[in-house]
Protein backbone atom coordinates (compact mmCIF):
# COMPACT_ATOMS: atom_id res chain seq x y z
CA UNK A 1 0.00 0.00 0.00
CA UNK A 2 2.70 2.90 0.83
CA UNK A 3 4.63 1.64 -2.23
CA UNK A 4 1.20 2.32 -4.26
CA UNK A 5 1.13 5.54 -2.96
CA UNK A 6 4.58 6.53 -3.52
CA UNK A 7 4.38 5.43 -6.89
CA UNK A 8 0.77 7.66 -7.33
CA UNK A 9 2.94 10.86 -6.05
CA UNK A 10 5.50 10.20 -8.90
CA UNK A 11 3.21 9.90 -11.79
CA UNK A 12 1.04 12.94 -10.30
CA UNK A 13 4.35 14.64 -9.75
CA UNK A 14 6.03 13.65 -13.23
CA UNK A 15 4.23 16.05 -15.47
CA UNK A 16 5.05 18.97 -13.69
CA UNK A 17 8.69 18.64 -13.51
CA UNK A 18 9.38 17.38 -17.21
CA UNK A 19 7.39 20.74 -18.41
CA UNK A 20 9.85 23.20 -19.54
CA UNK A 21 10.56 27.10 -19.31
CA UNK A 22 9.66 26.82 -23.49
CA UNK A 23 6.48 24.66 -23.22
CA UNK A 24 5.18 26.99 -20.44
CA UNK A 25 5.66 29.72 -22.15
CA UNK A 26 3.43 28.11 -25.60
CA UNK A 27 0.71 27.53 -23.24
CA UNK A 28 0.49 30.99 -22.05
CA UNK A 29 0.73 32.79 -25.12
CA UNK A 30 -0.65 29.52 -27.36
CA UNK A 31 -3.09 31.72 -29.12
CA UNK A 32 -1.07 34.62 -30.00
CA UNK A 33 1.17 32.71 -31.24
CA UNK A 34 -0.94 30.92 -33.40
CA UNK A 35 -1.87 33.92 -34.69
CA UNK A 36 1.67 35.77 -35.43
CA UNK A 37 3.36 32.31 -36.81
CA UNK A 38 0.46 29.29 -37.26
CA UNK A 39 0.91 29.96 -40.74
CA UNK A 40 4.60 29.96 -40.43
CA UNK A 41 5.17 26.89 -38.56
CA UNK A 42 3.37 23.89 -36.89
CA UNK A 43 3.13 23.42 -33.12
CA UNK A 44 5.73 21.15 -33.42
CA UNK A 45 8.16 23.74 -34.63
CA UNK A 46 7.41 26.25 -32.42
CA UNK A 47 8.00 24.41 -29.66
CA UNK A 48 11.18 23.39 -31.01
CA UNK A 49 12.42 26.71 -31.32
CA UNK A 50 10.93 27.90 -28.39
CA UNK A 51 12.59 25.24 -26.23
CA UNK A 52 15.71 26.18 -27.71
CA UNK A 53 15.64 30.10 -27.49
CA UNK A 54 14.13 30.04 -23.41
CA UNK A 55 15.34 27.10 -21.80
CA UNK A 56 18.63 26.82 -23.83
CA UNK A 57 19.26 30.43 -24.45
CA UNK A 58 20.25 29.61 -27.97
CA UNK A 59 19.88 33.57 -29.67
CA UNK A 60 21.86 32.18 -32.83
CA UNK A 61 19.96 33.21 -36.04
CA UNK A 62 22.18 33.08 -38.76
CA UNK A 63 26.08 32.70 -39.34
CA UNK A 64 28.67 35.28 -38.71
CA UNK A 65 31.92 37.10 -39.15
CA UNK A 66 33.39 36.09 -35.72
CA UNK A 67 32.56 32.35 -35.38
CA UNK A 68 30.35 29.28 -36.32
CA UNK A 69 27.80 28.87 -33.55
CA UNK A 70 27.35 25.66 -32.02
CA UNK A 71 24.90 24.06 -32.19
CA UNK A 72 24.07 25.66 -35.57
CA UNK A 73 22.11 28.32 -35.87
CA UNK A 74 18.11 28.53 -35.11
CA UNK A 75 17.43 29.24 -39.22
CA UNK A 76 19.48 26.17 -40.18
CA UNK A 77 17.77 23.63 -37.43
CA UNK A 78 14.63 24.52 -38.95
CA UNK A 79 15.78 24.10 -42.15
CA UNK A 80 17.24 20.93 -41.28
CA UNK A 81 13.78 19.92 -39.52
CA UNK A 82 12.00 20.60 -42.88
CA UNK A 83 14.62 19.00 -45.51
CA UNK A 84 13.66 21.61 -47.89
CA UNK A 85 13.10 25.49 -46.76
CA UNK A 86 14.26 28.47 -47.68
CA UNK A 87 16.98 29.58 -45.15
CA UNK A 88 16.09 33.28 -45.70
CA UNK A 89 12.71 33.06 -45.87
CA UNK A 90 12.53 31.25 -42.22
CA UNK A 91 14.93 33.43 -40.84
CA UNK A 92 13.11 36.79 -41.81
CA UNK A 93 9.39 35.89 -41.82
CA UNK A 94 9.74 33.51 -38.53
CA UNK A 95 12.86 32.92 -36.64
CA UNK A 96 13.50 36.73 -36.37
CA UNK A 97 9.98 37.54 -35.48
CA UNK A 98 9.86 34.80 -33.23
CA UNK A 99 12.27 36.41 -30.94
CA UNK A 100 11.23 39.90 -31.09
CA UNK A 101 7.62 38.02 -29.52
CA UNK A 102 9.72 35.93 -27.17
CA UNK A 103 12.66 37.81 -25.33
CA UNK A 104 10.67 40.96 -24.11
CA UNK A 105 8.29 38.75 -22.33
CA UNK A 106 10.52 36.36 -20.98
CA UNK A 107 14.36 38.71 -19.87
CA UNK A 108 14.22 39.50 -15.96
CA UNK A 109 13.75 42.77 -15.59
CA UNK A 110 15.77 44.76 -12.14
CA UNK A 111 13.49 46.83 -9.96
CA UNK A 112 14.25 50.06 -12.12
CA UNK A 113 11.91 53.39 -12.02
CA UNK A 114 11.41 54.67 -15.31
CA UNK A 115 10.55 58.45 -13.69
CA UNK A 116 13.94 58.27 -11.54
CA UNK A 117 17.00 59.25 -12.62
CA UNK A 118 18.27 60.06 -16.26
CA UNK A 119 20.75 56.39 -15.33
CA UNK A 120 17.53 55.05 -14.85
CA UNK A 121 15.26 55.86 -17.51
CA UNK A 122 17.83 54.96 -19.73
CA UNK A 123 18.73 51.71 -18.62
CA UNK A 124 14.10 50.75 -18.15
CA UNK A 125 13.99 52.26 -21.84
CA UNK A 126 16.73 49.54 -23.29
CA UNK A 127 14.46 46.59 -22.33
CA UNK A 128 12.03 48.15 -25.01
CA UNK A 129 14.66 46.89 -27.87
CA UNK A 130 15.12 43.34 -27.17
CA UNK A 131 14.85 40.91 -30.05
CA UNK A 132 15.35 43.58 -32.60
CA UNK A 133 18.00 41.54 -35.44
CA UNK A 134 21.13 43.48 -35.43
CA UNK A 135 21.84 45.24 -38.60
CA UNK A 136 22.79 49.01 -39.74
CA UNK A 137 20.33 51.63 -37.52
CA UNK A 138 16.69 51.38 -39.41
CA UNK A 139 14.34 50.19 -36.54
CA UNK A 140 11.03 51.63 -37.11
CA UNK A 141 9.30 52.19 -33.82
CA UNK A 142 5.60 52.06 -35.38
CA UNK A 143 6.13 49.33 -37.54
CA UNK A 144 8.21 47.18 -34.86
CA UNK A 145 10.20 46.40 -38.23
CA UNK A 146 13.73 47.15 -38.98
CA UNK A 147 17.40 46.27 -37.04
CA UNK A 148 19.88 48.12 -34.73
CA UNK A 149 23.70 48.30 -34.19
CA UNK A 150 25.34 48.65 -30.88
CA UNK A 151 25.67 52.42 -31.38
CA UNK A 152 21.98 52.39 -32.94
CA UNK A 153 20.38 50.94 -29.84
CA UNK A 154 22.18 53.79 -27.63
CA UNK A 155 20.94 56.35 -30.08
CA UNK A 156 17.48 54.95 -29.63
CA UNK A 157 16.97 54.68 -26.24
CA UNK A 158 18.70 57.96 -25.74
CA UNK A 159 16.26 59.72 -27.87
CA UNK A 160 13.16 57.87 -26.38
CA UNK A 161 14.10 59.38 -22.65
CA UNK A 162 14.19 62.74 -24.20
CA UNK A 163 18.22 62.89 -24.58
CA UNK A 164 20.16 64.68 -27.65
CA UNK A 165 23.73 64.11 -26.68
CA UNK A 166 26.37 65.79 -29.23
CA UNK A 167 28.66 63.52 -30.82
CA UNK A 168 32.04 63.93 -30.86
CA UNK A 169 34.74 63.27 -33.22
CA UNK A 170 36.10 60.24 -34.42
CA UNK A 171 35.79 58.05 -37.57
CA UNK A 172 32.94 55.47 -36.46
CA UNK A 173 29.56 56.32 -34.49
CA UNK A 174 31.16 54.09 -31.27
CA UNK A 175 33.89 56.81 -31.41
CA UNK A 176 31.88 59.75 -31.76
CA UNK A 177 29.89 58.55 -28.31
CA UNK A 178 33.01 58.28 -26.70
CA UNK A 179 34.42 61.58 -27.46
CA UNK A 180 31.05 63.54 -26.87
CA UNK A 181 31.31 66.09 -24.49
CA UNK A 182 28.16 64.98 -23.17
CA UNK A 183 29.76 62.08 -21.91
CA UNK A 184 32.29 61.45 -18.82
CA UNK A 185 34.44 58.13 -17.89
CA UNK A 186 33.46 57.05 -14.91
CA UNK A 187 35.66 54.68 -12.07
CA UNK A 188 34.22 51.68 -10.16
CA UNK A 189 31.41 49.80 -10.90
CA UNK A 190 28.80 50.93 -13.68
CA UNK A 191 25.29 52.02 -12.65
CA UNK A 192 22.13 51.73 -14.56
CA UNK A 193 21.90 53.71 -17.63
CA UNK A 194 25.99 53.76 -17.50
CA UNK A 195 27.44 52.89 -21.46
CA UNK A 196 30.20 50.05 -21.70
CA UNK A 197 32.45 50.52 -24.17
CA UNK A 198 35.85 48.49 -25.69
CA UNK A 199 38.17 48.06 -28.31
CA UNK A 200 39.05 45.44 -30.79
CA UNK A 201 41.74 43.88 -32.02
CA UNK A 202 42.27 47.25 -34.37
CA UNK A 203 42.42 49.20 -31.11
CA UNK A 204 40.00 51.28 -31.74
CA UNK A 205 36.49 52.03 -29.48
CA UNK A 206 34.04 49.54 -31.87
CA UNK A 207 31.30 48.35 -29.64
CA UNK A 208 28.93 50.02 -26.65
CA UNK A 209 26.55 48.15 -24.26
CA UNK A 210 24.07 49.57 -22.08
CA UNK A 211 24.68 48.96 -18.28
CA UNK A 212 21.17 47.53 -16.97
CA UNK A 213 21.81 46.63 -13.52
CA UNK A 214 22.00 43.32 -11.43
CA UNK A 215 25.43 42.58 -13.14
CA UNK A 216 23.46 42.53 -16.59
CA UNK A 217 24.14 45.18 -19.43
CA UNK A 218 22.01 45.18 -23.60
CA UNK A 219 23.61 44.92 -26.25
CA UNK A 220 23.58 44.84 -29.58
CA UNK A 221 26.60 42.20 -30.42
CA UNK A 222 26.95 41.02 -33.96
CA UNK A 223 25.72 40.03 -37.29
CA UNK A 224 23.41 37.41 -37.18
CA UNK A 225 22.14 37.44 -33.69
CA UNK A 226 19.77 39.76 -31.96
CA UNK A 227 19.25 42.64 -29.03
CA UNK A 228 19.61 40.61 -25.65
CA UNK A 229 20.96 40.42 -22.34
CA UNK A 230 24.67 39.37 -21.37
CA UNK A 231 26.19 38.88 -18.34
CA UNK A 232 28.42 42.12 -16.85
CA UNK A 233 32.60 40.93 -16.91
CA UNK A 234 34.44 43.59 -15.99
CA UNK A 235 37.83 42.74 -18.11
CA UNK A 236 35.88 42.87 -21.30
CA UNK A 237 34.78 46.55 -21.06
CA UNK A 238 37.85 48.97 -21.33
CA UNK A 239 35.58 52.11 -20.08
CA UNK A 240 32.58 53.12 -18.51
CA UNK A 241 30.34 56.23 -19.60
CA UNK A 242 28.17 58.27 -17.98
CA UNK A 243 25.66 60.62 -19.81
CA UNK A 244 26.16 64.14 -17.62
CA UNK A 245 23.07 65.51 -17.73
């Protein structure tokens, strides 16, 4: 009898636990998704890519400059799901959509007050941009169509909280934010709103984040990939920038 009983708690108990972060998420938003992509993909697919992008944090789209992503990226599973497809195609009319749905409604969010300081209102405002597909500034705010650079997104979010900042000289965007006299360097540990920026192997300032808070900054990071969160390192940032106003 008590083995009975054990064994009803573990069948009662199994679905539960073998429910993922992914398949929760389908059931909660089943019919909107349905909507956006059921001609796109079947509930099968979604899942699959769902799965992938929330409980495996797999934000690959396509293939890039810097390195082949492994596993491959989300366009090619599907592709290799369907035998035949049209890589573009998937990655444009679903995959990319998919996670411009997906990552605002799913990132943490830290306890920040978009009517407090300028630090935070810019750092509540960046959480607006995630899942945009990284590409040359052309994001259309109406539309919720378009893609954003690293230098883009701070543009963006600047201008949304009602900043103008002047940019400085230099012969790339990244190095006209960090020569603006609008900006300051800043010691210690960033704050909300605070911009990361480093250099590359040419030595030269190429790429900003957005400091977010709880040891999390925004980014825009590369070709074929998308808006998202990344973990704060310290030794990957070579300054820290603080808007003065």
């Amino acid at each position: 009898m008590k083995r009975w009983i054990c064994a009803l708690f573990i069948l009662l108990g199994t679905p539960a636990l073998a429910q993922s972060t992914g398949q929760t998420f389908y059931r909660q938003y089943q019919a909107a998704l349905k909507e956006k992509f059921g001609s796109l993909a079947t509930d099968a697919e979604l899942l699959f890519l769902l799965e992938n992008i929330i409980d495996r944090k797999h934000l690959e789209v396509d293939y890039n400059h810097y390195f082949q992503p492994r596993p491959a990226p989300l366009t090619k599973l599907v592709c290799n799901l369907r035998q035949t497809a049209s890589f573009s195609g998937i990655k444009n009319s679903l995959v990319y959509p998919l996670l411009r749905f997906v990552l605002p409604r799913v990132t943490p969010k830290p306890a920040l007050n978009q009517h407090g300081t300028v630090g935070e209102r810019i750092a509540a405002q960046t959480f607006a941009y995630l899942g945009v597909p990284y590409g040359s500034p052309s994001f259309n705010r109406q539309t919720n169509r378009g893609t954003l650079d690293c230098s883009g997104l701070v543009n963006y979010v600047f201008s949304d909280v009602g900043i103008q900042y002047r940019r400085g000289g230099g012969s790339s965007a990244v190095v006209g934010i960090v020569n603006s006299p609008d900006m300051k360097t800043v010691s210690g540990n960033p704050q909300p709103g605070d911009l990361l920026v480093r250099k590359h192997k040419n030595n030269q300032w190429s790429h900003v984040g957005i400091y977010v808070g709880n040891q999390q900054l925004i980014e825009a990071p590369y070709t074929g990939t998308v808006v998202r969160t990344t973990p704060y390192k310290s030794g990957k940032w070579h300054k820290i920038l603080r808007y003065k106003g």
